[in-house]
PDB file of N, CA and C in Angstrom:
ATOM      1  N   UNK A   1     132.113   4.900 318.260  1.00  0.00           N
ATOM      2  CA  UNK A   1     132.498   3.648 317.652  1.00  0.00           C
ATOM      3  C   UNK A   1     131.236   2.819 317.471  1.00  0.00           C
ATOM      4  N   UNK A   2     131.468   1.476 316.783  1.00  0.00           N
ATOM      5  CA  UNK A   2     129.771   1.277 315.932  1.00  0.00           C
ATOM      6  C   UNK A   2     130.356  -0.482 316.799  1.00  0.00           C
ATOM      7  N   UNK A   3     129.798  -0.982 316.986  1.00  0.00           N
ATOM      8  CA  UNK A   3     130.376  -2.398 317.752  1.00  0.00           C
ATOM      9  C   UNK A   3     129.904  -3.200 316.517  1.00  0.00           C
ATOM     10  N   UNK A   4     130.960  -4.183 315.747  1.00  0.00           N
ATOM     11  CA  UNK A   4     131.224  -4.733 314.978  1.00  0.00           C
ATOM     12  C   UNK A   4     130.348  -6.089 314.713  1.00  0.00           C
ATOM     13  N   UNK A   5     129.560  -6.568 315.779  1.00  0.00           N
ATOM     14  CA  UNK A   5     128.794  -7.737 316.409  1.00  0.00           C
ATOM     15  C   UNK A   5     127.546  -7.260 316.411  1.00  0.00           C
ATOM     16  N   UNK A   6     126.705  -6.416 317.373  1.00  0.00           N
ATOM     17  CA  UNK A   6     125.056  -5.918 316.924  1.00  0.00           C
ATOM     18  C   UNK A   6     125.032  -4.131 316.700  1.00  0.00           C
ATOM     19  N   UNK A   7     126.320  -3.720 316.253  1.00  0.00           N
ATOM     20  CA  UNK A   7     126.112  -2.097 315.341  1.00  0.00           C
ATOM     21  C   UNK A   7     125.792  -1.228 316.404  1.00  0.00           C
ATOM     22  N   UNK A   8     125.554  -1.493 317.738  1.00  0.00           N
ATOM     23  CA  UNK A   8     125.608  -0.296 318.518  1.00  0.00           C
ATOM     24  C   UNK A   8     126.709   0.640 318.357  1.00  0.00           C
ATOM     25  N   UNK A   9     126.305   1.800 318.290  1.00  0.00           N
ATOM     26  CA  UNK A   9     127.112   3.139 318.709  1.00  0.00           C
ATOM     27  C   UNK A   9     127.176   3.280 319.884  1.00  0.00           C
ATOM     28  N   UNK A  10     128.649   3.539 320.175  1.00  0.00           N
ATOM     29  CA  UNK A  10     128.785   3.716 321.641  1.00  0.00           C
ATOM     30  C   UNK A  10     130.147   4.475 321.974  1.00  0.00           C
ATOM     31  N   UNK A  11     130.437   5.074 322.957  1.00  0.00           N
ATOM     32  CA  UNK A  11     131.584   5.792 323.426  1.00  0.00           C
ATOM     33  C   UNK A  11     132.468   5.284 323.904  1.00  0.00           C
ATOM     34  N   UNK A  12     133.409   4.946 322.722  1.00  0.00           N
ATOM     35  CA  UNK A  12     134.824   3.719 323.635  1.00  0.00           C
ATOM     36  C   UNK A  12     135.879   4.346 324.371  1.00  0.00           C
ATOM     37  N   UNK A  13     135.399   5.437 324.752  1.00  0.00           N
ATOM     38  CA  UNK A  13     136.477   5.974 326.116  1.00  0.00           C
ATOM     39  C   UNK A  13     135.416   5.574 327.460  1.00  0.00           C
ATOM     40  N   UNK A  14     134.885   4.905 327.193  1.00  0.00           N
ATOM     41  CA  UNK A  14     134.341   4.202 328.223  1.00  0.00           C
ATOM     42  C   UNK A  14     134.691   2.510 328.715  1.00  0.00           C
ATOM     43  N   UNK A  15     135.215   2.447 327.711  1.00  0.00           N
ATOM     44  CA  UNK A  15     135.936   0.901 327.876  1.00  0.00           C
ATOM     45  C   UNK A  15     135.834   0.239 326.262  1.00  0.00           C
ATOM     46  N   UNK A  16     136.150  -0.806 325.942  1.00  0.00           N
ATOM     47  CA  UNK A  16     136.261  -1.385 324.431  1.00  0.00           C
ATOM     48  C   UNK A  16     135.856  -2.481 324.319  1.00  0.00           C
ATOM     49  N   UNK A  17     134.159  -2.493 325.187  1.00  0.00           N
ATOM     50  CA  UNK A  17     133.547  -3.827 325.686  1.00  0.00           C
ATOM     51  C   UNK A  17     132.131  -3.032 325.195  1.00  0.00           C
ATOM     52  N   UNK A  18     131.552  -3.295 324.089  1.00  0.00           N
ATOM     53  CA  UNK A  18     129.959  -3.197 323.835  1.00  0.00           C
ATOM     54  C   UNK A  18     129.070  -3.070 324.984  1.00  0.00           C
ATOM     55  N   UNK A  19     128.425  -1.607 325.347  1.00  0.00           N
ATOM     56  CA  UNK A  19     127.632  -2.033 326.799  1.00  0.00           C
ATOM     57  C   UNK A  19     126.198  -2.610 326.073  1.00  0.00           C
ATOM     58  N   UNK A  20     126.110  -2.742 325.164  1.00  0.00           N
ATOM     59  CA  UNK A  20     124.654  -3.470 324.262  1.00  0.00           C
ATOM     60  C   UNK A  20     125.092  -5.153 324.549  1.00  0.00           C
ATOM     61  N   UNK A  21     126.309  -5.480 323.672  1.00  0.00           N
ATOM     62  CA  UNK A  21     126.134  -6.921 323.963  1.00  0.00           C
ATOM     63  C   UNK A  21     127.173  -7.989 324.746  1.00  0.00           C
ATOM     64  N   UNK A  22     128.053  -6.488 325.133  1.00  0.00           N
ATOM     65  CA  UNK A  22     129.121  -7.363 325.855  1.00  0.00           C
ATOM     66  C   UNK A  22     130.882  -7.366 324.893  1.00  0.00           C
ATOM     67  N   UNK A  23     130.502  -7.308 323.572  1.00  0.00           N
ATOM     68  CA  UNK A  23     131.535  -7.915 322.711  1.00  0.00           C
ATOM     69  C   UNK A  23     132.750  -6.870 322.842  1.00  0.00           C
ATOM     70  N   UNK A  24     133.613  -7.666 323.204  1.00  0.00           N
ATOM     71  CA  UNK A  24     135.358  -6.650 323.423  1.00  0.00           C
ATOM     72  C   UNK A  24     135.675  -6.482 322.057  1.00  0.00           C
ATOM     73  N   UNK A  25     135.736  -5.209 321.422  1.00  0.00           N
ATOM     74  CA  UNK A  25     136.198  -5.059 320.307  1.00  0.00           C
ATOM     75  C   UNK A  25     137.698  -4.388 320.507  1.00  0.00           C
ATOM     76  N   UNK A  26     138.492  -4.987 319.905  1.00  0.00           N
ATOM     77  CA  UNK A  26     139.837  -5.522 319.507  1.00  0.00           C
ATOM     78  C   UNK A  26     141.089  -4.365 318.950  1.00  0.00           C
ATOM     79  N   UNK A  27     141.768  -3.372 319.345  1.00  0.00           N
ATOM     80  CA  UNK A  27     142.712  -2.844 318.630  1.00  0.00           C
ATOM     81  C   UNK A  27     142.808  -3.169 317.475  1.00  0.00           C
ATOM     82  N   UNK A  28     143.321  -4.532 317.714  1.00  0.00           N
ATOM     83  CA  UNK A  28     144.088  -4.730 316.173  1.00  0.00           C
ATOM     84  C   UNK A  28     142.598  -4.977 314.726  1.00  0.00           C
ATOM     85  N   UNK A  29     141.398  -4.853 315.126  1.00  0.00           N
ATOM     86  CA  UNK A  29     140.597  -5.163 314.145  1.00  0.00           C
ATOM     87  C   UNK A  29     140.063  -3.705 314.361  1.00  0.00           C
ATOM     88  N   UNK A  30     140.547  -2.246 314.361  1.00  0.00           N
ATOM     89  CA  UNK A  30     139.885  -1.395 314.410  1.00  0.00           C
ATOM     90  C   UNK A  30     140.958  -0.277 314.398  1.00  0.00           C
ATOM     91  N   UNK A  31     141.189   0.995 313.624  1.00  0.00           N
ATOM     92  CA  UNK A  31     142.316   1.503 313.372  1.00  0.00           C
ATOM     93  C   UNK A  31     141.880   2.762 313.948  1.00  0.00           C
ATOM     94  N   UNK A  32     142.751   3.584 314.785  1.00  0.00           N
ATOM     95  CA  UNK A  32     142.440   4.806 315.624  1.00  0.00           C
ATOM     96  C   UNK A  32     141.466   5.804 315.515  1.00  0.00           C
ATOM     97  N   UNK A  33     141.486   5.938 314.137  1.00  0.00           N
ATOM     98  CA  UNK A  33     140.167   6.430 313.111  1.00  0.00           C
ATOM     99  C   UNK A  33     139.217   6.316 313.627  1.00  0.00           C
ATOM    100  N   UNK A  34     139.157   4.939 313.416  1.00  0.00           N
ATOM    101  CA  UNK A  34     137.265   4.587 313.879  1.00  0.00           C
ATOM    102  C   UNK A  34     137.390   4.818 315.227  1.00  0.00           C
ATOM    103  N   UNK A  35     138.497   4.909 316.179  1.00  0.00           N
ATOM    104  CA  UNK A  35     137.650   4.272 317.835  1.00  0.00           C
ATOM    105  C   UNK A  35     137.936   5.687 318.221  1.00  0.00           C
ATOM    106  N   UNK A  36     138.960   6.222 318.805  1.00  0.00           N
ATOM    107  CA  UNK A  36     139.079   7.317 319.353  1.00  0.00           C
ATOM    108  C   UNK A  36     139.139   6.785 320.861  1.00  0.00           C
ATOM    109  N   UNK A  37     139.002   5.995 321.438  1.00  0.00           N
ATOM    110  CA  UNK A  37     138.537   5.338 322.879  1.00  0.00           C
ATOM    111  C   UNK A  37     140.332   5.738 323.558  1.00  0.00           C
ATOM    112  N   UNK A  38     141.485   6.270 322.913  1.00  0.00           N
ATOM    113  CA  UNK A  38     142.931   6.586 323.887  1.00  0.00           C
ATOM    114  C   UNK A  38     143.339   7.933 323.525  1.00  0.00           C
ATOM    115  N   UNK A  39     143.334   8.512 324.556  1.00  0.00           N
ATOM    116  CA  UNK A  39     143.542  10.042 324.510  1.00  0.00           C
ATOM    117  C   UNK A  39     145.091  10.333 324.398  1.00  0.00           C
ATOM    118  N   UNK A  40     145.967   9.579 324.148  1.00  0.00           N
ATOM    119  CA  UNK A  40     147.358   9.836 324.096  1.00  0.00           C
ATOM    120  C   UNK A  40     148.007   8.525 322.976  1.00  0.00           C
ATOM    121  N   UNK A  41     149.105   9.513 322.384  1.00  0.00           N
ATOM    122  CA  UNK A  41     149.990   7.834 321.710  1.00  0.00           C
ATOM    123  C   UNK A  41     150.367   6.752 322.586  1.00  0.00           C
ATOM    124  N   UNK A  42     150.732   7.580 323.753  1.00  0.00           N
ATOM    125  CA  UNK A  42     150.855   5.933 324.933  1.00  0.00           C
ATOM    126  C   UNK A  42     150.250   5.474 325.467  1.00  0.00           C
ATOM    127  N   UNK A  43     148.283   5.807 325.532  1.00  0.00           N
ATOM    128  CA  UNK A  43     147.731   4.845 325.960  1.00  0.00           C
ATOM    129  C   UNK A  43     147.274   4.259 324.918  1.00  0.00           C
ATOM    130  N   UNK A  44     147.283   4.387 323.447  1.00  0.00           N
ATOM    131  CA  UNK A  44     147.666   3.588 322.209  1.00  0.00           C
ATOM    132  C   UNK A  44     148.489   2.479 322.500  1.00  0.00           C
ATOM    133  N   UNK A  45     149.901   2.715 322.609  1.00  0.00           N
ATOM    134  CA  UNK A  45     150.697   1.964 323.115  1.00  0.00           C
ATOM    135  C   UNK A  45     150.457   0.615 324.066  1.00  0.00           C
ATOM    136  N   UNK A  46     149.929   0.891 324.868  1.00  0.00           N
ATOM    137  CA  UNK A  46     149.522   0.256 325.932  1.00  0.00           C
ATOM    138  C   UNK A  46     148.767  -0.490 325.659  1.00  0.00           C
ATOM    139  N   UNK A  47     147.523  -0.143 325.253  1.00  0.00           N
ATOM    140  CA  UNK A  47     146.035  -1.453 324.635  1.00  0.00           C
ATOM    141  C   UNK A  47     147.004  -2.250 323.979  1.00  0.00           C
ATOM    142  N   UNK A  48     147.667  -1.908 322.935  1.00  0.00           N
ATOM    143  CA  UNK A  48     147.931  -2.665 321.910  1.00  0.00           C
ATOM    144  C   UNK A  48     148.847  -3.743 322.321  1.00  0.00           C
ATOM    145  N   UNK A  49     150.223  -3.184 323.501  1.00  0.00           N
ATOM    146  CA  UNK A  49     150.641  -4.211 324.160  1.00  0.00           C
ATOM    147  C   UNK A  49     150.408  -4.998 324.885  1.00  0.00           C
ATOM    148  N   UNK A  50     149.174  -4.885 325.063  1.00  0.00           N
ATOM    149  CA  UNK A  50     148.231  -5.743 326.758  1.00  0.00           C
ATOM    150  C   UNK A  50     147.843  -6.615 325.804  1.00  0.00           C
ATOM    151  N   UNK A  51     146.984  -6.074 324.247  1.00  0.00           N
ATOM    152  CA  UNK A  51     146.279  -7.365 323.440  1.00  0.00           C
ATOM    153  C   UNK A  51     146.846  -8.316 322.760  1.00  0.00           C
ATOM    154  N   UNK A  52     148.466  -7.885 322.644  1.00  0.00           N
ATOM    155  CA  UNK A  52     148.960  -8.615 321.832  1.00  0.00           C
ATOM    156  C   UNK A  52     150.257  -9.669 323.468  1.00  0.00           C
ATOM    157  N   UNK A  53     150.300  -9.054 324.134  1.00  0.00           N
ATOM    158  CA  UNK A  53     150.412 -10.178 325.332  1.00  0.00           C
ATOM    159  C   UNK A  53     149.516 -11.084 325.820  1.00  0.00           C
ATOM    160  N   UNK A  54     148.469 -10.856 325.843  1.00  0.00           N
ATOM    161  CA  UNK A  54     147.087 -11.661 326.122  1.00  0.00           C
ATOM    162  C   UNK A  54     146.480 -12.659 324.828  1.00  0.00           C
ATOM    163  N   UNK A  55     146.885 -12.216 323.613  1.00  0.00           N
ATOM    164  CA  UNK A  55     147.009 -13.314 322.656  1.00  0.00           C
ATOM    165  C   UNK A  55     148.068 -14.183 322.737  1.00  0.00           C
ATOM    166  N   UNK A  56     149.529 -13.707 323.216  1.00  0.00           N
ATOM    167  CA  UNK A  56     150.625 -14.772 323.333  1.00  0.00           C
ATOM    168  C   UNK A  56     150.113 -15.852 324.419  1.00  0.00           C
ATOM    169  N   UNK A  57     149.498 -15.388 325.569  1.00  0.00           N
ATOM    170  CA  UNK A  57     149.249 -16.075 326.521  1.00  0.00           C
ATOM    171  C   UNK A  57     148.589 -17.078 325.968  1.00  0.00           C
ATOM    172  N   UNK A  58     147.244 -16.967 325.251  1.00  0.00           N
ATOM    173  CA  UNK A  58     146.348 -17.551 325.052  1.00  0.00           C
ATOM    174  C   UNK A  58     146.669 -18.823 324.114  1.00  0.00           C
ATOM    175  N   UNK A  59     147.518 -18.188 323.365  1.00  0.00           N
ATOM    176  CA  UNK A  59     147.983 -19.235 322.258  1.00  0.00           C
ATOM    177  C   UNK A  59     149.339 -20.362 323.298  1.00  0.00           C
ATOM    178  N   UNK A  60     149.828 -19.770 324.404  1.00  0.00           N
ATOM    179  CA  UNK A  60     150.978 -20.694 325.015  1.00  0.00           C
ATOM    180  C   UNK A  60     150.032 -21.609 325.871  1.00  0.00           C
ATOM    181  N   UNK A  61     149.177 -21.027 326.034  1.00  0.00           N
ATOM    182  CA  UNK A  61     148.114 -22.204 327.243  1.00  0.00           C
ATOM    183  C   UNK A  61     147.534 -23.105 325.912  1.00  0.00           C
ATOM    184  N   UNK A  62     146.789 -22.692 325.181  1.00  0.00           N
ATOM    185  CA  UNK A  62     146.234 -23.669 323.714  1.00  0.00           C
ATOM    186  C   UNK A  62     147.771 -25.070 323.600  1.00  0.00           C
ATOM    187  N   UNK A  63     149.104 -24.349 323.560  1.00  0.00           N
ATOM    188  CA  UNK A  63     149.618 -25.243 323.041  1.00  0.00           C
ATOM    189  C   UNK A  63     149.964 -26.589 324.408  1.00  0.00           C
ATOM    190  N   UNK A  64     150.170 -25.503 325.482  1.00  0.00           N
ATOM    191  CA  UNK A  64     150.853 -26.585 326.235  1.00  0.00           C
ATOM    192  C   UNK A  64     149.280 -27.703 326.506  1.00  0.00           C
ATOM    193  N   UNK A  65     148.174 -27.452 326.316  1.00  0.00           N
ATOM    194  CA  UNK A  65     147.045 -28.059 326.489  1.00  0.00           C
ATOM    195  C   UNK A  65     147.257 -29.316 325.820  1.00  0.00           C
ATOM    196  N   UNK A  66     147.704 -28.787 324.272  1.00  0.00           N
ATOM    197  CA  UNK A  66     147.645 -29.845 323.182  1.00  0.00           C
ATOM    198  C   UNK A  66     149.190 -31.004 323.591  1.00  0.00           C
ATOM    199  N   UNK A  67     149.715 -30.158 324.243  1.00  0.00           N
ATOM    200  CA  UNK A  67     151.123 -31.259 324.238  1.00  0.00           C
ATOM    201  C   UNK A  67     150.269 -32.622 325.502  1.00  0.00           C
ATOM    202  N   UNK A  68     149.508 -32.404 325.873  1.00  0.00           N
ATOM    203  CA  UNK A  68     149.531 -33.072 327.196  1.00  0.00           C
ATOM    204  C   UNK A  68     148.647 -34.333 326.705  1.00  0.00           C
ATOM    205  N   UNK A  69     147.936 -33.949 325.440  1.00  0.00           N
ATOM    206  CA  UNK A  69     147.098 -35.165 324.829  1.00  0.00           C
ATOM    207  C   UNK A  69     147.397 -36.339 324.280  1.00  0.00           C
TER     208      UNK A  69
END
């Protein structure tokens, strides 16, 4: 996989975190094609449900932040 931020090549069955600059590159901005980083349809499954729970989170803390202003 090519990290989307400074173009390192790197082996994302090692994790889906750039060991060059750090940058978590994203399921949903990268289609199985390019990464190869899940050796099964269900650990497919899985990233994709962890990232898209961890965006709900993120966006329910953003809002309740904004209610409090």
């Amino acid at each position: 996989m090519i990290c989307p931020w400074c173009e390192y090549e790197f082996d994302p069955a090692n994790g889906l975190a750039c060991p060059r600059c750090g940058a978590p590159v994203s399921c949903s901005g990268r289609s199985c094609a390019e990464c190869g980083a899940c050796s099964s349809p269900v650990e497919r499954l899985r990233r994709r449900l962890a990232e898209r729970l961890a965006g709900e989170r993120g966006s329910d803390e953003d809002g309740e932040a904004s209610d409090e202003s």
